[in-house]
Structure formats: C-alpha cells, structure tokens
C-alpha atoms as a PDB file:
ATOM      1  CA  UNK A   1       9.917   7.967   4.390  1.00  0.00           C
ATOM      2  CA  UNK A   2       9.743   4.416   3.744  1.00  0.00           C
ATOM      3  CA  UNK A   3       9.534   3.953   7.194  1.00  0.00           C
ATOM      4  CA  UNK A   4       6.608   6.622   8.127  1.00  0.00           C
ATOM      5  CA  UNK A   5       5.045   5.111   5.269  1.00  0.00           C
ATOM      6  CA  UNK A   6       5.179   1.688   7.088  1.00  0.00           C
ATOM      7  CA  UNK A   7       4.301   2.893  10.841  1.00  0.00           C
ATOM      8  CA  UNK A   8       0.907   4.398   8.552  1.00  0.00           C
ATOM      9  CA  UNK A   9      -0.043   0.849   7.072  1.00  0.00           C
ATOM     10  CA  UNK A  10       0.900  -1.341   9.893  1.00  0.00           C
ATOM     11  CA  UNK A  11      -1.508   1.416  12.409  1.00  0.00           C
ATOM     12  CA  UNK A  12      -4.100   0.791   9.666  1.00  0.00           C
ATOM     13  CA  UNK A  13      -3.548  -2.840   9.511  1.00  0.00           C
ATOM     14  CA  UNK A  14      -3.056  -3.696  13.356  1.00  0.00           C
ATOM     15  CA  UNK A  15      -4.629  -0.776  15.538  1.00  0.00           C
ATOM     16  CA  UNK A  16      -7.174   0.787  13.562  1.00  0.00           C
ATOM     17  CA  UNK A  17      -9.568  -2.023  14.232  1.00  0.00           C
ATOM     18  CA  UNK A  18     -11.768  -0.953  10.645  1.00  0.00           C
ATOM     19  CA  UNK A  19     -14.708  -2.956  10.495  1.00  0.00           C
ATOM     20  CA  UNK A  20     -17.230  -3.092   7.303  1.00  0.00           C
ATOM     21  CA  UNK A  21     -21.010  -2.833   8.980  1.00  0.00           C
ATOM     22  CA  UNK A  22     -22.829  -2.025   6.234  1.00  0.00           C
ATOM     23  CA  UNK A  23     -25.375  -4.509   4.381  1.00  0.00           C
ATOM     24  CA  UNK A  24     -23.120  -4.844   1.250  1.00  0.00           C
ATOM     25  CA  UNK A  25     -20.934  -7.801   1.230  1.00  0.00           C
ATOM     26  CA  UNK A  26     -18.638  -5.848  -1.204  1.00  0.00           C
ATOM     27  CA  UNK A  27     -18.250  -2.607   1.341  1.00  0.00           C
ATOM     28  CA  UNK A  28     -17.296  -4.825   3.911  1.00  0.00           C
ATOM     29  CA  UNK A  29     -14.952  -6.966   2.041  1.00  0.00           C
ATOM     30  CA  UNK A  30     -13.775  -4.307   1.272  1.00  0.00           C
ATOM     31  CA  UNK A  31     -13.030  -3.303   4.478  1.00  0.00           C
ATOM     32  CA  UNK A  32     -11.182  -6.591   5.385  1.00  0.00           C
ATOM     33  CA  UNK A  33      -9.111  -6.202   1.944  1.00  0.00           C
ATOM     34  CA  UNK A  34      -7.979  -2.875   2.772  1.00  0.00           C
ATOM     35  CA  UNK A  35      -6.996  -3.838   6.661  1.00  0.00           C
ATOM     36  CA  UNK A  36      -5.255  -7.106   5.299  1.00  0.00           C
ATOM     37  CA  UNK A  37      -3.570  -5.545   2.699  1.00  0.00           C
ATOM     38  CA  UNK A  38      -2.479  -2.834   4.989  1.00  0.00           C
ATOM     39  CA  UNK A  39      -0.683  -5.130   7.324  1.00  0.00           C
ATOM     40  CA  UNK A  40       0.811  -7.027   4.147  1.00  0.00           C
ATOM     41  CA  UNK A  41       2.653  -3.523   3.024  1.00  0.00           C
ATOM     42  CA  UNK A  42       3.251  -2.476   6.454  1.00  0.00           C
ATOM     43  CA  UNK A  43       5.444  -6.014   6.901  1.00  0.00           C
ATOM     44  CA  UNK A  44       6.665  -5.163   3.158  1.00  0.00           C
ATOM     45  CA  UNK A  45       7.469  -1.766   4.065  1.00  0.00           C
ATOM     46  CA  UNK A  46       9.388  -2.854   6.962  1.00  0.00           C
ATOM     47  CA  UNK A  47      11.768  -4.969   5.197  1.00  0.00           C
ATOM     48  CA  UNK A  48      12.392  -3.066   2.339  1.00  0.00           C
ATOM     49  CA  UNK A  49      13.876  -0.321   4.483  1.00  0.00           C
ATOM     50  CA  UNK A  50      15.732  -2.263   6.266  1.00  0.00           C
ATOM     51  CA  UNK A  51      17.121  -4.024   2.898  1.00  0.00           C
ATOM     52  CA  UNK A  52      17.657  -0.665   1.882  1.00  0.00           C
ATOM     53  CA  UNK A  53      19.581   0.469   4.850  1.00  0.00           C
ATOM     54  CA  UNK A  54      21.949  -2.565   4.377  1.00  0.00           C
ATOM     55  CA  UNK A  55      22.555  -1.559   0.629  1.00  0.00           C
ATOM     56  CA  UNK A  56      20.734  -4.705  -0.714  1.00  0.00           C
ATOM     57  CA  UNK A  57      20.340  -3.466  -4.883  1.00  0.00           C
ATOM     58  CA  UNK A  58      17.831  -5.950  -5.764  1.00  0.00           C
ATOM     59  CA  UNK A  59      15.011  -4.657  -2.585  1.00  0.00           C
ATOM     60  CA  UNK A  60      14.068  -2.537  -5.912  1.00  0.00           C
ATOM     61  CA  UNK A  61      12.145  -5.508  -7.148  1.00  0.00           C
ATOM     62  CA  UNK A  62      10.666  -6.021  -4.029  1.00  0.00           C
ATOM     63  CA  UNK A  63       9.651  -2.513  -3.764  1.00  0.00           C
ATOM     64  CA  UNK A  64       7.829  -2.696  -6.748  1.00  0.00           C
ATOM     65  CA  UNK A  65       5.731  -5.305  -6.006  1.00  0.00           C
ATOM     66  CA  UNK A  66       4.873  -3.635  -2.727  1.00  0.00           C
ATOM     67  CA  UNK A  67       3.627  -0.317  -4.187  1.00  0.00           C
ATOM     68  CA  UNK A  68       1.676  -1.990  -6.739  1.00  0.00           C
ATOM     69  CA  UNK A  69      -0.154  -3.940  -4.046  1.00  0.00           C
ATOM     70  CA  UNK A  70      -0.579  -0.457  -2.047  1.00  0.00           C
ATOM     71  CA  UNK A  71      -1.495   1.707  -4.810  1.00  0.00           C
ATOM     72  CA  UNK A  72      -3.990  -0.845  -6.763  1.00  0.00           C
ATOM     73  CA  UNK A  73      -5.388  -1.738  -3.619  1.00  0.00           C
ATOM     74  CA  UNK A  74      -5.467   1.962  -2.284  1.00  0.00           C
ATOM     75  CA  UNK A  75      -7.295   2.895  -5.818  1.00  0.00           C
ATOM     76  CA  UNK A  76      -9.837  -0.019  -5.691  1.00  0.00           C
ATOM     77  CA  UNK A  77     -10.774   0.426  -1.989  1.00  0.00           C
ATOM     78  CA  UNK A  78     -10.901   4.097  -2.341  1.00  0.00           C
ATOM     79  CA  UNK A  79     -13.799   3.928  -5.569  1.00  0.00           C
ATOM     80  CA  UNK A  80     -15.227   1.282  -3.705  1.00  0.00           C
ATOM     81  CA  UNK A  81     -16.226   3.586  -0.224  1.00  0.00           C
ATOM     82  CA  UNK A  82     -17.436   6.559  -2.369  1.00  0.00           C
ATOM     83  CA  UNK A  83     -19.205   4.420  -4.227  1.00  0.00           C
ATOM     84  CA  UNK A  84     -20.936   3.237  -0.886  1.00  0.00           C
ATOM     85  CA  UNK A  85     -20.959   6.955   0.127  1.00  0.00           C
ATOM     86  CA  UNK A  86     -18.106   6.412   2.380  1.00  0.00           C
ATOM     87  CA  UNK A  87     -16.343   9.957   1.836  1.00  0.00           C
ATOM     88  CA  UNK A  88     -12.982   8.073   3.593  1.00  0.00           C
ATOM     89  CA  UNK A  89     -12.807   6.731   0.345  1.00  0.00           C
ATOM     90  CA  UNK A  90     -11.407  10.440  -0.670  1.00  0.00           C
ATOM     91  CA  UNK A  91      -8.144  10.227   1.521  1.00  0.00           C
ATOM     92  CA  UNK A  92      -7.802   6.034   0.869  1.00  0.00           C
ATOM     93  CA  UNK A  93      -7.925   7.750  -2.651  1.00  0.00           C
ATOM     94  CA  UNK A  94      -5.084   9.894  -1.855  1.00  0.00           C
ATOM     95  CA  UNK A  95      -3.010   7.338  -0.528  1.00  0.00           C
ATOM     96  CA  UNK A  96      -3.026   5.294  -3.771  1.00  0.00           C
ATOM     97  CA  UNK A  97      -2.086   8.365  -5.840  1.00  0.00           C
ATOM     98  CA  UNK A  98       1.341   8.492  -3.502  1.00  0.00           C
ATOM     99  CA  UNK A  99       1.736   4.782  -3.565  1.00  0.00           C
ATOM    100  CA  UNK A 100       1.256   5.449  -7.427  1.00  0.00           C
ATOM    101  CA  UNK A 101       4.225   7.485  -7.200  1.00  0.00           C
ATOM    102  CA  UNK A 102       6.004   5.614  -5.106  1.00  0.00           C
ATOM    103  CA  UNK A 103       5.735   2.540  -7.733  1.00  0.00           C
ATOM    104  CA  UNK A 104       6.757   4.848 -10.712  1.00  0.00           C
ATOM    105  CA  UNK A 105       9.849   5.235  -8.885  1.00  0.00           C
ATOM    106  CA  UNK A 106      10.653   1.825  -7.692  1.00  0.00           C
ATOM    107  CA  UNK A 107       9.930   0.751 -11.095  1.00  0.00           C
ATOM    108  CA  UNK A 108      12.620   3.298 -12.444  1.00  0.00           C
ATOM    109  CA  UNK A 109      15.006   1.939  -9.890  1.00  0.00           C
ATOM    110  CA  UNK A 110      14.325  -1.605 -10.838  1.00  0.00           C
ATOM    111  CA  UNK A 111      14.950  -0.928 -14.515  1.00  0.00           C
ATOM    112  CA  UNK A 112      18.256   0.875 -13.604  1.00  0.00           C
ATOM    113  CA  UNK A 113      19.609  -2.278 -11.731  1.00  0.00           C
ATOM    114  CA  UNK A 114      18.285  -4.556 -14.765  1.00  0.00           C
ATOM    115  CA  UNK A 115      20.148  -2.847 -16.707  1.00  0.00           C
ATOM    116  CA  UNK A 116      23.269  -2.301 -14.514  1.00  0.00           C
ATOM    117  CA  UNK A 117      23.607  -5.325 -13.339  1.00  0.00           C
END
C-alpha cells in the first residue's frame, strides 16, 4: 500500500499539472502547497517502502513524519478549496482522514521500537 499510496502523490505532484487560477492568493497557494507537498510525500513514500522492504526498524520515525506532513497538509488544503467552493476539497479531505490513519499507526510503530529498542 505504501507504494500505491506513493504512485498517488508523486501523479499529483509531477503529472497532474494543478494550477490555482482563481483571484485569491490563498486558493492558489494553496494549490502550489498541495502539488509541492505531494511530490515531497511521494519521494517520502518511496523510500520508506523501500526501507521497509530491507527491514530498516527505525523507517518508523520517518514514516511518521511523512504522514503528518500528508495528513495536516491533506486537512488544511482540503478546508481551504471548500472554503473557496472548490468541492475537490471533499476527496483532498478524504485523503487526509487516511493519511490520519496512516500516522496513528506509524506513530504506534514508532513507540513500539522506542520502547524495544
């Protein structure tokens, strides 16, 4: 999944080509936060799996900082486009609810190697 999850951000991030043409400076910075931080956990997403294929423990801290940046980021650009009247913001919404999820378990896996060792 980590994987699928990375070909989705990276398409976002590289391909999508989302552009904010609105007259709100916030809308369309927006816009460029959400395609920058796309690529950023795309890249992040990338290397945790392959960290995680090669049975590297501590990717768990990694991982959590990677699904906090997807699911804060996710959340904020998500109230931002309703706001606007952007309904996208609905399934950007969406997508930091699962990234939410994703962090609550990275963060479980994190404080299982703290305490491990």
């Amino acid at each position: 999944m980590t994987f699928i999850s990375a070909a989705l951000f990276l398409y976002i991030g590289f391909v999508a080509g989302l552009e904010g043409i609105s007259n709100s400076a916030l809308y369309n910075g927006s816009v460029t936060a959400f395609t920058w931080g796309a690529r950023f956990v795309g890249v992040g997403l990338v290397v945790i799996g392959a960290l995680s294929a090669a049975r590297i423990a501590a990717v768990a801290y990694l991982d959590v900082l990677v699904s906090f940046v997807a699911a804060a980021g996710c959340l904020a650009v998500g109230l931002i486009w309703l706001l606007y009247g952007d309904m996208q913001g609905l399934l950007v919404l969406l997508f930091g609810a699962l990234n939410g999820s994703a962090l609550s378990a990275a963060w479980t896996r994190a404080q299982w190697l703290r305490r491990t060792g």
